[in-house]
Protein backbone atom coordinates (compact mmCIF):
# COMPACT_ATOMS: atom_id res chain seq x y z
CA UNK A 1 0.00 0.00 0.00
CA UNK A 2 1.31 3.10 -1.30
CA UNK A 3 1.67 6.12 1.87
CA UNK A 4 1.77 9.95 1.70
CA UNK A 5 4.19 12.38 2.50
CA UNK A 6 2.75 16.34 3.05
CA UNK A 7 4.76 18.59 1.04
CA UNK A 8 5.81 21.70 2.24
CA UNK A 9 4.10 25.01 1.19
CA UNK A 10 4.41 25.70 -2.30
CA UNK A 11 3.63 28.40 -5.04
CA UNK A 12 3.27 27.68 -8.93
CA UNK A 13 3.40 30.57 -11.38
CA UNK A 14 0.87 29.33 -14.01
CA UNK A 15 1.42 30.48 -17.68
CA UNK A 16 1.49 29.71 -21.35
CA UNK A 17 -0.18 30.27 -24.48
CA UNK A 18 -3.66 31.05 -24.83
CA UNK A 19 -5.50 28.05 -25.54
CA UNK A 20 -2.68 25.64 -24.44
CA UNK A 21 -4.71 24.58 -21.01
CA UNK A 22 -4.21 27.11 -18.59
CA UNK A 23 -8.00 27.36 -17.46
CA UNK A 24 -7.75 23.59 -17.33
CA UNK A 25 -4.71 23.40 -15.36
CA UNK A 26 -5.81 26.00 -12.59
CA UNK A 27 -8.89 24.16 -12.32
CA UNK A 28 -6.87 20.85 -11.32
CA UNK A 29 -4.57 22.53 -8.88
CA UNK A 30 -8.01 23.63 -7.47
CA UNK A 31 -9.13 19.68 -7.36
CA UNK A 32 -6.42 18.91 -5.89
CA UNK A 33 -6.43 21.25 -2.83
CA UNK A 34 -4.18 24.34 -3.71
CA UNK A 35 -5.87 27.79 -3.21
CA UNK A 36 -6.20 29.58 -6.93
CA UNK A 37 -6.06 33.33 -7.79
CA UNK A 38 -5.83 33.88 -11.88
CA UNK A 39 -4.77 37.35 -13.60
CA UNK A 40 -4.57 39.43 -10.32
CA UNK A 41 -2.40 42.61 -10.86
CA UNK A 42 1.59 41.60 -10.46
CA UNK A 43 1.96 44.39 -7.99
CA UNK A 44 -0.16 42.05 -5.34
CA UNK A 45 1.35 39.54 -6.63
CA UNK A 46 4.62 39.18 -3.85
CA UNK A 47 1.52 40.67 -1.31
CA UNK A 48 -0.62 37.52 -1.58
CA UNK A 49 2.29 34.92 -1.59
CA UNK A 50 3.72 36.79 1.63
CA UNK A 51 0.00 36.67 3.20
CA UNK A 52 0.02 33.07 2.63
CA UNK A 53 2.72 32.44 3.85
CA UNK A 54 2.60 34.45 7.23
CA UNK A 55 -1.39 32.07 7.42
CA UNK A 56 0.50 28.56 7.07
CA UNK A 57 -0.37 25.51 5.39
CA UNK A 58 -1.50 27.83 2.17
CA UNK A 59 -0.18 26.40 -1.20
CA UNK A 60 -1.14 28.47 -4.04
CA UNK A 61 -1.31 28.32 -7.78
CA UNK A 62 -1.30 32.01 -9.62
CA UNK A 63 -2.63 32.47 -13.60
CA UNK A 64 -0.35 34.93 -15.17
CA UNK A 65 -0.77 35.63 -18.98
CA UNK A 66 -0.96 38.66 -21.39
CA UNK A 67 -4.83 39.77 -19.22
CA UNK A 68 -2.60 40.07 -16.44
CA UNK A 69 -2.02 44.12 -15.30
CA UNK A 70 1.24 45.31 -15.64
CA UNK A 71 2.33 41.80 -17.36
CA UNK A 72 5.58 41.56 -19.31
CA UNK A 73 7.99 37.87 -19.20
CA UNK A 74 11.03 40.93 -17.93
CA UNK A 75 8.42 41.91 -14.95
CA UNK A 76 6.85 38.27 -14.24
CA UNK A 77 10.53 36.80 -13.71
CA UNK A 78 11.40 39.71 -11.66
CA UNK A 79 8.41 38.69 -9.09
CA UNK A 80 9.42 35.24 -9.51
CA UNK A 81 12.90 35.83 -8.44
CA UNK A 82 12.14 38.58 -5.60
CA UNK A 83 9.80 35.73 -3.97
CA UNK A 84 12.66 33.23 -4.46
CA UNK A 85 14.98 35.19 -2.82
CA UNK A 86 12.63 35.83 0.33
CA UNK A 87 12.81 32.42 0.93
CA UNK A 88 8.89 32.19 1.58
CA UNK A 89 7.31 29.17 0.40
CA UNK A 90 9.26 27.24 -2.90
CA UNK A 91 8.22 28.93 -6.37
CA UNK A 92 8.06 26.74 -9.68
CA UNK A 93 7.16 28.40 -12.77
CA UNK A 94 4.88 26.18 -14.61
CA UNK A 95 4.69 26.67 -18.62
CA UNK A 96 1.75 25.86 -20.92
CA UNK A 97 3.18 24.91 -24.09
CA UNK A 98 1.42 23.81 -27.65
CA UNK A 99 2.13 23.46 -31.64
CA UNK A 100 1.05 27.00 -33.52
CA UNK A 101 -1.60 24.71 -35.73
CA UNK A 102 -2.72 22.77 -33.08
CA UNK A 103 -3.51 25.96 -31.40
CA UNK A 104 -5.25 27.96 -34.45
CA UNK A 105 -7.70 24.88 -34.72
CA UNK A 106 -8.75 24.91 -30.66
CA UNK A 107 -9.92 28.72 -31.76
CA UNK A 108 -11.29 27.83 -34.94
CA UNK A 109 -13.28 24.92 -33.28
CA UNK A 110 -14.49 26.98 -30.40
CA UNK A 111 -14.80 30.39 -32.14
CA UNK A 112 -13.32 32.50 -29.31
CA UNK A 113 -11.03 35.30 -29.73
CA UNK A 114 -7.17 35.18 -29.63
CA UNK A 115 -6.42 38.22 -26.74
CA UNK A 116 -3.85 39.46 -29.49
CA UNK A 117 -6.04 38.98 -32.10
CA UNK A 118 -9.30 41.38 -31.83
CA UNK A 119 -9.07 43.20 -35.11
CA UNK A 120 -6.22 40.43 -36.72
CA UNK A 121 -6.27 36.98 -37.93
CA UNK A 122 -5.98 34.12 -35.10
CA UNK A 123 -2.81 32.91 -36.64
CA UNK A 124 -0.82 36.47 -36.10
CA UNK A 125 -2.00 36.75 -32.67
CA UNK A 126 -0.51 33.52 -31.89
CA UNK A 127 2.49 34.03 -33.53
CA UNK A 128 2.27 37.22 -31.73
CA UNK A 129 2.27 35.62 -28.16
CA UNK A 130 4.84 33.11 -28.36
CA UNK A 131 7.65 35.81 -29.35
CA UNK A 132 6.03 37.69 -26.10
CA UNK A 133 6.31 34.52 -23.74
CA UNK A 134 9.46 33.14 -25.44
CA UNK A 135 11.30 34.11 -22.16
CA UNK A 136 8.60 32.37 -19.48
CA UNK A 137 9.06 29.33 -22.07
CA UNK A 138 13.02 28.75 -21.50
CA UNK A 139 12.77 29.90 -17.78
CA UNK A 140 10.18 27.56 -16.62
CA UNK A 141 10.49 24.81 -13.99
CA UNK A 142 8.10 22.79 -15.64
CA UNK A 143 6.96 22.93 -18.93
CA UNK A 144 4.05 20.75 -20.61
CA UNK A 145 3.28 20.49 -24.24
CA UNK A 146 -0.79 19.75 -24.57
CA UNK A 147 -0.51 19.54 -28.41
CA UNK A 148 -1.02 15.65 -28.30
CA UNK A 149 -2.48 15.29 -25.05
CA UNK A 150 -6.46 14.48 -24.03
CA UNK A 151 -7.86 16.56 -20.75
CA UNK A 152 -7.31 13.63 -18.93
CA UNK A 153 -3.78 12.60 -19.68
CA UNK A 154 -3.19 16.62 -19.32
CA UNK A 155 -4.99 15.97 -15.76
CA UNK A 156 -2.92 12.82 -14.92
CA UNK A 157 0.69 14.35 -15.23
CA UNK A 158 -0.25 17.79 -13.68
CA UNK A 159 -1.43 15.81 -10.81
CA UNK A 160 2.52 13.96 -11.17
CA UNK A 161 4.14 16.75 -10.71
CA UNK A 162 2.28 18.91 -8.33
CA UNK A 163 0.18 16.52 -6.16
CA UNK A 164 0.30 18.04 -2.53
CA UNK A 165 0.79 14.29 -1.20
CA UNK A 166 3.49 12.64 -2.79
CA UNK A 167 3.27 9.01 -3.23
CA UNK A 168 6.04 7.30 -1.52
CA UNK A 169 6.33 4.93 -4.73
CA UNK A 170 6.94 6.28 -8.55
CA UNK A 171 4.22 6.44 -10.18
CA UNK A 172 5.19 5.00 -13.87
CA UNK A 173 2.58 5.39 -17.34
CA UNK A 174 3.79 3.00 -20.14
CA UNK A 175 2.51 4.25 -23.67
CA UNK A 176 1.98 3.03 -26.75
CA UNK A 177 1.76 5.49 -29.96
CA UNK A 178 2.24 5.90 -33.22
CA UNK A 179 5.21 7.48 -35.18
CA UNK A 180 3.15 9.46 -37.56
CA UNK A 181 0.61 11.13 -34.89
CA UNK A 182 4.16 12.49 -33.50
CA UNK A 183 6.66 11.37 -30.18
CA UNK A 184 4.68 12.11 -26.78
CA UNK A 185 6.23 15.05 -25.60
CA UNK A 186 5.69 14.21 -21.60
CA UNK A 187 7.92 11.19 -22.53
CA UNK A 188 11.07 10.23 -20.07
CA UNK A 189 12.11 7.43 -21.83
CA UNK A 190 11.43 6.64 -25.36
CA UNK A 191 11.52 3.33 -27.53
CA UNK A 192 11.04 2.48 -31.29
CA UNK A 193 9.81 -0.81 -31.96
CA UNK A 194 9.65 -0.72 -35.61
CA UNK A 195 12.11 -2.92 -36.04
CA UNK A 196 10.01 -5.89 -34.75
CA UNK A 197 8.02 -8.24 -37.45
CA UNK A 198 4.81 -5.88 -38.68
CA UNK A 199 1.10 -7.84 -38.42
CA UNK A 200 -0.16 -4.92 -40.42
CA UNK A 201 1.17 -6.79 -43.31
CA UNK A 202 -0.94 -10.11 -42.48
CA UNK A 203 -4.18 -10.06 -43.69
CA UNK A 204 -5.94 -11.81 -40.66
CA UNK A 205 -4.22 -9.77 -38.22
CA UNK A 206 -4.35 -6.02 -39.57
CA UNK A 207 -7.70 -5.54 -37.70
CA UNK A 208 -6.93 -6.92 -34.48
CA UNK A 209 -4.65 -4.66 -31.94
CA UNK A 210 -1.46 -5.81 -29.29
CA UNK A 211 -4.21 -7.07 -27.49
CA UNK A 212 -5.21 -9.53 -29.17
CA UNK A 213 -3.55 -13.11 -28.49
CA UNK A 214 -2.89 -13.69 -32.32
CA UNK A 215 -0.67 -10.30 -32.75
CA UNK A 216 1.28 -11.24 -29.56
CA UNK A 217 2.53 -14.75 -30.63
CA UNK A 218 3.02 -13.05 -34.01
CA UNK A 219 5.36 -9.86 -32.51
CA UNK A 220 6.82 -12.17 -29.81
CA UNK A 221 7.82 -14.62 -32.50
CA UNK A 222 10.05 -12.28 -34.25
CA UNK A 223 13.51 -13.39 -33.60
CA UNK A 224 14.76 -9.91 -31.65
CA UNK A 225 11.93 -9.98 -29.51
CA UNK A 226 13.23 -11.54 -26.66
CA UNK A 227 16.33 -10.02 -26.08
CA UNK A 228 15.05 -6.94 -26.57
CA UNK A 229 12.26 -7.50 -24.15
CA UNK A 230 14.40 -8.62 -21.40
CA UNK A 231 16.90 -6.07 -22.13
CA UNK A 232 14.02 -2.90 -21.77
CA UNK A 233 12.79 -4.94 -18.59
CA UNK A 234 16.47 -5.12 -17.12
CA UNK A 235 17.23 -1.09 -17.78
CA UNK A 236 13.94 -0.43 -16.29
CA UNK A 237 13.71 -2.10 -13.52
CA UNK A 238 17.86 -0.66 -12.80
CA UNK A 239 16.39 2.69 -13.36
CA UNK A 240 13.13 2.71 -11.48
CA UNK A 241 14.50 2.87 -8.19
CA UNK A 242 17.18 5.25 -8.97
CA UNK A 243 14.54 7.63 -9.92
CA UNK A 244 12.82 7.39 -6.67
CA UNK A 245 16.14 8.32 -4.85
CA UNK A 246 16.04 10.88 -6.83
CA UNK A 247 12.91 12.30 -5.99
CA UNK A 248 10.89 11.84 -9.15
CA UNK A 249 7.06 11.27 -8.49
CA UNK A 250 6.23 10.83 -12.51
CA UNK A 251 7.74 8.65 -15.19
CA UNK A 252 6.65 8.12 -18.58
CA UNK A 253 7.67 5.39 -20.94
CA UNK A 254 6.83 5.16 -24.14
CA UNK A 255 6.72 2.57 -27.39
CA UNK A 256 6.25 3.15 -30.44
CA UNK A 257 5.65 1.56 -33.74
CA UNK A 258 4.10 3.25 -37.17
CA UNK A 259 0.25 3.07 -36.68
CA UNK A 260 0.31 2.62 -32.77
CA UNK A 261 -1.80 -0.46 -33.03
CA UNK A 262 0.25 -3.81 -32.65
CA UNK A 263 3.56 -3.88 -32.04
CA UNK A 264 3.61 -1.10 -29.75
CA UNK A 265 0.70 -1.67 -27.70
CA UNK A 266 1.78 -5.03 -27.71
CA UNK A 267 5.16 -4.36 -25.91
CA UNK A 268 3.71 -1.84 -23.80
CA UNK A 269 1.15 -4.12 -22.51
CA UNK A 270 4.06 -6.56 -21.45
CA UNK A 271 6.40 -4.13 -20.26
CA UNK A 272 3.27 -2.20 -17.42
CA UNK A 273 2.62 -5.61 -16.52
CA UNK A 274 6.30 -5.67 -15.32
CA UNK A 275 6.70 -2.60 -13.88
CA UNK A 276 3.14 -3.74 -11.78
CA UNK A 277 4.72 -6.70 -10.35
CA UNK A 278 7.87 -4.99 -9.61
CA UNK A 279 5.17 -3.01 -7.28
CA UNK A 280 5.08 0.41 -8.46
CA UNK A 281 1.97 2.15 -9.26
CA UNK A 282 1.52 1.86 -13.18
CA UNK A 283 -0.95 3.12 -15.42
CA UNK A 284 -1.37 1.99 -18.66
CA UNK A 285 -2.09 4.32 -22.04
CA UNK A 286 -2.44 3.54 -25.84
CA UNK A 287 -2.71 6.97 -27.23
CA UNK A 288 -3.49 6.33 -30.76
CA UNK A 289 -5.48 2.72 -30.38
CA UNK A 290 -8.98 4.18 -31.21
CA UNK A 291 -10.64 1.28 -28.57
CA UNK A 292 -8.29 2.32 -25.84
């Protein structure tokens, strides 16, 4: 049974593009117990964080974007660094991040307006921003990339990084995906299982998935398989607990393959069931199986 450790008082700078999951993240921190204050002017900014901490036991997560009064990435990182250097309550900046198309279509789709784009097209207000936020992009603690992700899996790895009880045990996600919907950004560690026997070339098998029984005798019968599978297990399972010594709450491993529907989820499957029975928390996500 997994037990919880309190962490100490904390403070998360929220920002990132419009439209990258900012809203969405805020409202998780709120889920998950922090207090939330979004676009208050960055003069009461240091005022509020002091407040908190002088009350105790107040961990807070602040939205700061381009609405934000007096905002600028120069004046945000001088707040950021004034409250580091007071020695408060830790600050993390935390960093919204998403591909310029990606982002055009979430406007397009929901018809609302870019806040640099009133009188322009979407496209130039977005370009716009992410010369304006360059700066909060390289300087942030933690930076997620929602291009490829669903609410949920967004959900899932903010709650990784900024739970306010940390699970004494990693908590590991195995992935499958496919090559040509992109790499996973929120990938740790990374493998390419192309080079294992393809059932999308076998008539009979092309419509099942690396669930089914058929596709894993296939994909297990290639002649690599084995090693391979027993070398991923071994550097895994060396790694795991390193990466509790040092600290980290969140891993994410990922396999992929060119349509993200056999060989990958196939290995993936094998490899969580692994990492399970090695007793650390594992989750389990095929990104680009359309069943999963």
């Amino acid at each position: 049974m997994n037990t919880a450790h309190p962490v100490p008082n904390q403070v998360v700078i929220v920002s990132g593009l419009s439209g990258a999951g900012k809203s969405t993240a805020l409202h998780q921190f709120e889920d998950m117990g922090w207090e939330v204050a979004d676009n208050i002017p960055l003069f009461l900014l240091t005022k509020m964080v002091e407040e908190a901490g002088r009350g105790g036991g107040v961990n807070l997560a602040i939205g700061v974007d381009l609405r934000t009064r007096g905002f600028s990435t120069e004046q945000v990182l001088e707040v950021i660094g004034e409250l580091r250097a007071a020695g408060n309550s830790p600050v993390r900046l935390l960093f919204l991040d998403c591909d310029e198309a990606v982002l055009q279509r979430r406007f397009t789709e929901t018809r609302r307006k870019h806040p640099l784009a009133s009188d322009r097209p979407v496209g130039d207000g977005i370009r716009q921003e992410i010369q304006r936020l360059a700066g909060l992009k390289s300087a942030a603690d933690v930076r997620i990339d929602s291009t490829n992700l669903s609410l949920p899996e967004l959900k899932r790895i903010l709650t990784g990084f900024f739970s306010l009880q940390r699970m004494a045990r990693l908590n590991v996600t195995v992935m499958s995906f496919s090559f040509v919907n992109g790499i996973p950004r929120e990938s740790d560690l990374m493998f390419d299982v192309r080079f294992l026997q393809n059932p999308h070339y076998i008539a009979n098998l092309r419509p099942l998935t690396g669930r089914d029984r058929e596709v894993v005798a296939y994909v297990s019968a290639d002649p690599a398989y084995d090693e391979f599978m027993a070398q991923v297990e071994r550097l895994i399972l060396f790694l795991l607990p390193r990466y509790v010594e040092e600290g980290k709450s969140y891993l994410t491993i990922a396999f992929g393959c060119t349509g993200g529907r056999h060989r990958s989820v196939c290995v993936a499957e094998k490899i969580h069931d692994q990492v399970a029975k090695s007793g650390y928390f594992a989750n389990l996500a095929h990104r680009d199986l359309p069943e999963a």
